[in-house]
Every structure is written in C-alpha cells, then in structure tokens.
C-alpha atoms as a PDB file:
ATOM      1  CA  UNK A   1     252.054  20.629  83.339  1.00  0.00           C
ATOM      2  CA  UNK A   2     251.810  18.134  80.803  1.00  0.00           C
ATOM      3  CA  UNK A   3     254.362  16.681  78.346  1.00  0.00           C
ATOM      4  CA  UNK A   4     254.444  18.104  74.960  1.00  0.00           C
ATOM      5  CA  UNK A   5     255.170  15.537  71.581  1.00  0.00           C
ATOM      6  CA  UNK A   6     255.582  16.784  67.971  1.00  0.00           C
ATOM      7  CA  UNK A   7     256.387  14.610  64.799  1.00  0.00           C
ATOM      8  CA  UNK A   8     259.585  16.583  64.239  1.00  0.00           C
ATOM      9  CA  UNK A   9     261.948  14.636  62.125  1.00  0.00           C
ATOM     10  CA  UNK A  10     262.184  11.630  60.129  1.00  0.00           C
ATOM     11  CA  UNK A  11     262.209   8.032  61.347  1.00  0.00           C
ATOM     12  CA  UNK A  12     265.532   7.611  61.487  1.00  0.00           C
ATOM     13  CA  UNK A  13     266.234  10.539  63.978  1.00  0.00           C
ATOM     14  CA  UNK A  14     266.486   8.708  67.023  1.00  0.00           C
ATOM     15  CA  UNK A  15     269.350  10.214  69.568  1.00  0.00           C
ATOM     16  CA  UNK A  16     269.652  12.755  71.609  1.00  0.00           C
ATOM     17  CA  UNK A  17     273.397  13.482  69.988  1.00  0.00           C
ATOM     18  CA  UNK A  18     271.799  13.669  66.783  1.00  0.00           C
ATOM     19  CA  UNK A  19     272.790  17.414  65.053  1.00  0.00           C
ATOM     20  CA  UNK A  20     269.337  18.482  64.729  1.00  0.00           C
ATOM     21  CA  UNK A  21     267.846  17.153  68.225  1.00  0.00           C
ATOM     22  CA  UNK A  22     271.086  19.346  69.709  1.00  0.00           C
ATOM     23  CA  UNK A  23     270.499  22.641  68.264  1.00  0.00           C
ATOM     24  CA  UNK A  24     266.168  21.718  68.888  1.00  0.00           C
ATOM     25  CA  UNK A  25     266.697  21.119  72.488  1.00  0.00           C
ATOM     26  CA  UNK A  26     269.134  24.693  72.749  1.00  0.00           C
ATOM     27  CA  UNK A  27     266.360  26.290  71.439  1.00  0.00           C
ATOM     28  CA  UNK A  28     263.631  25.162  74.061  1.00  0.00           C
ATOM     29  CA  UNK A  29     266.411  25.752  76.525  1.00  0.00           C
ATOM     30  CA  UNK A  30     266.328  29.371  74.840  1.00  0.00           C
ATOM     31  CA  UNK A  31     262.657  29.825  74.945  1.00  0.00           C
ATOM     32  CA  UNK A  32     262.428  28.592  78.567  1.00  0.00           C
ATOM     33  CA  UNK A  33     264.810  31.114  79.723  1.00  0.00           C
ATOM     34  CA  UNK A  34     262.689  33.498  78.049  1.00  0.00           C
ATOM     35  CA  UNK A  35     259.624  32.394  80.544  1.00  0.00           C
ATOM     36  CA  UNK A  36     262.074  32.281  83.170  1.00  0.00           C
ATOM     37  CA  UNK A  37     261.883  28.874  82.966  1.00  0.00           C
ATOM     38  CA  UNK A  38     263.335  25.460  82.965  1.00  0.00           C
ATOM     39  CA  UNK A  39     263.133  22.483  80.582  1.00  0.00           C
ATOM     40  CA  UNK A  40     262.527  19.444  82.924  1.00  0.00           C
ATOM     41  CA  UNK A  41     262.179  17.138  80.107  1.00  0.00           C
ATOM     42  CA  UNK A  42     263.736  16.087  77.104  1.00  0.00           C
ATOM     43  CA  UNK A  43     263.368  13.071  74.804  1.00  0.00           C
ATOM     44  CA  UNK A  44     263.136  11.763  70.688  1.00  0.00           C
ATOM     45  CA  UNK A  45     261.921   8.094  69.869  1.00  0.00           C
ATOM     46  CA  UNK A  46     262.027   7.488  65.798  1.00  0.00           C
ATOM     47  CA  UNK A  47     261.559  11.524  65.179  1.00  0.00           C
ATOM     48  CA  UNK A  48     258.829  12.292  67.756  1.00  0.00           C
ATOM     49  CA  UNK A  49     260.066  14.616  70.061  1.00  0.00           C
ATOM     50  CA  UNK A  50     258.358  14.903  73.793  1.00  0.00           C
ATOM     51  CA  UNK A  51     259.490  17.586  76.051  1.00  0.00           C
ATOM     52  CA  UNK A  52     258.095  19.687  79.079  1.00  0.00           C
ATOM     53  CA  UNK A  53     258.488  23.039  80.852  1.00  0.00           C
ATOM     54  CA  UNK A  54     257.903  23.603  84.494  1.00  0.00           C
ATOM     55  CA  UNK A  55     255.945  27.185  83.447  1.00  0.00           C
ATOM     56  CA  UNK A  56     252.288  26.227  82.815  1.00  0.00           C
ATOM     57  CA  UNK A  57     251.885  29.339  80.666  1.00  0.00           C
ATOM     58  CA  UNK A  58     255.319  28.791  78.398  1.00  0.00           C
ATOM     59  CA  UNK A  59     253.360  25.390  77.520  1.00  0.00           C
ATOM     60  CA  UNK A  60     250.159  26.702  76.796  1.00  0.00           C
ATOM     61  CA  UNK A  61     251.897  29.155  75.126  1.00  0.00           C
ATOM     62  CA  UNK A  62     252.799  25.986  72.620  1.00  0.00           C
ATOM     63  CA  UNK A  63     250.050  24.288  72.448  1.00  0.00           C
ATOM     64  CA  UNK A  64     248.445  27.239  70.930  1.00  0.00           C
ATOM     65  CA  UNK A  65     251.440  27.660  68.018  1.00  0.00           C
ATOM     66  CA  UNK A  66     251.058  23.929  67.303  1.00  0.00           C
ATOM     67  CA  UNK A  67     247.535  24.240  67.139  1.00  0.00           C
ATOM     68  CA  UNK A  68     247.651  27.186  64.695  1.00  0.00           C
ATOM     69  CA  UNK A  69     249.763  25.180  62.303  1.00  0.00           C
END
C-alpha cells in the first residue's frame, strides 16, 4: 500500500483543524467504509495532502481518478 499526496489547497492550509482538511478527511473516512476499509493515514503540509488506505484496491482505485484528471 503506498501513501497517496495531492496538491489540494492553497499554501496557507496547513492544519489538520482547518474547515476544509475536516470535512476532506470525513470524506476518505466515507469512501473507506465504502471498501470496507480503514484510513491508516492522514496528514496536510502547506496544502499537500498525503493519506493511505489499508485496501490495496480502494487506492488503486485513486490513483486511477487522479490520473484521469
């Protein structure tokens, strides 16, 4: 399983409390129950957002949206 980072907000997003980071984490925590599946990780650093799943398929399943984009 491998960690997943996106370029999701500006700069100056840098907390986990932050409004947007909340409701972007509920809805990973959302899609992993989906998979029946967890979010093991979680982090932001100046916008970029890294997070991982522990269902190889749910992040494959992601890397293939973000690579459509």
């Amino acid at each position: 399983m491998g960690i997943i980072e996106v370029d999701m907000f500006s700069e100056d997003v840098n907390t986990l409390d932050h409004p947007k980071v909340i409701e972007l984490k509920k809805l990973l925590e959302e899609v992993a129950d989906e998979y029946d599946s967890h979010l093991l990780s979680f982090d932001i650093h100046h916008g970029t957002v890294s997070f991982s799943f522990d269902s190889d398929e749910l992040t494959a399943e992601i890397f293939q949206v973000l690579q459509n984009k």
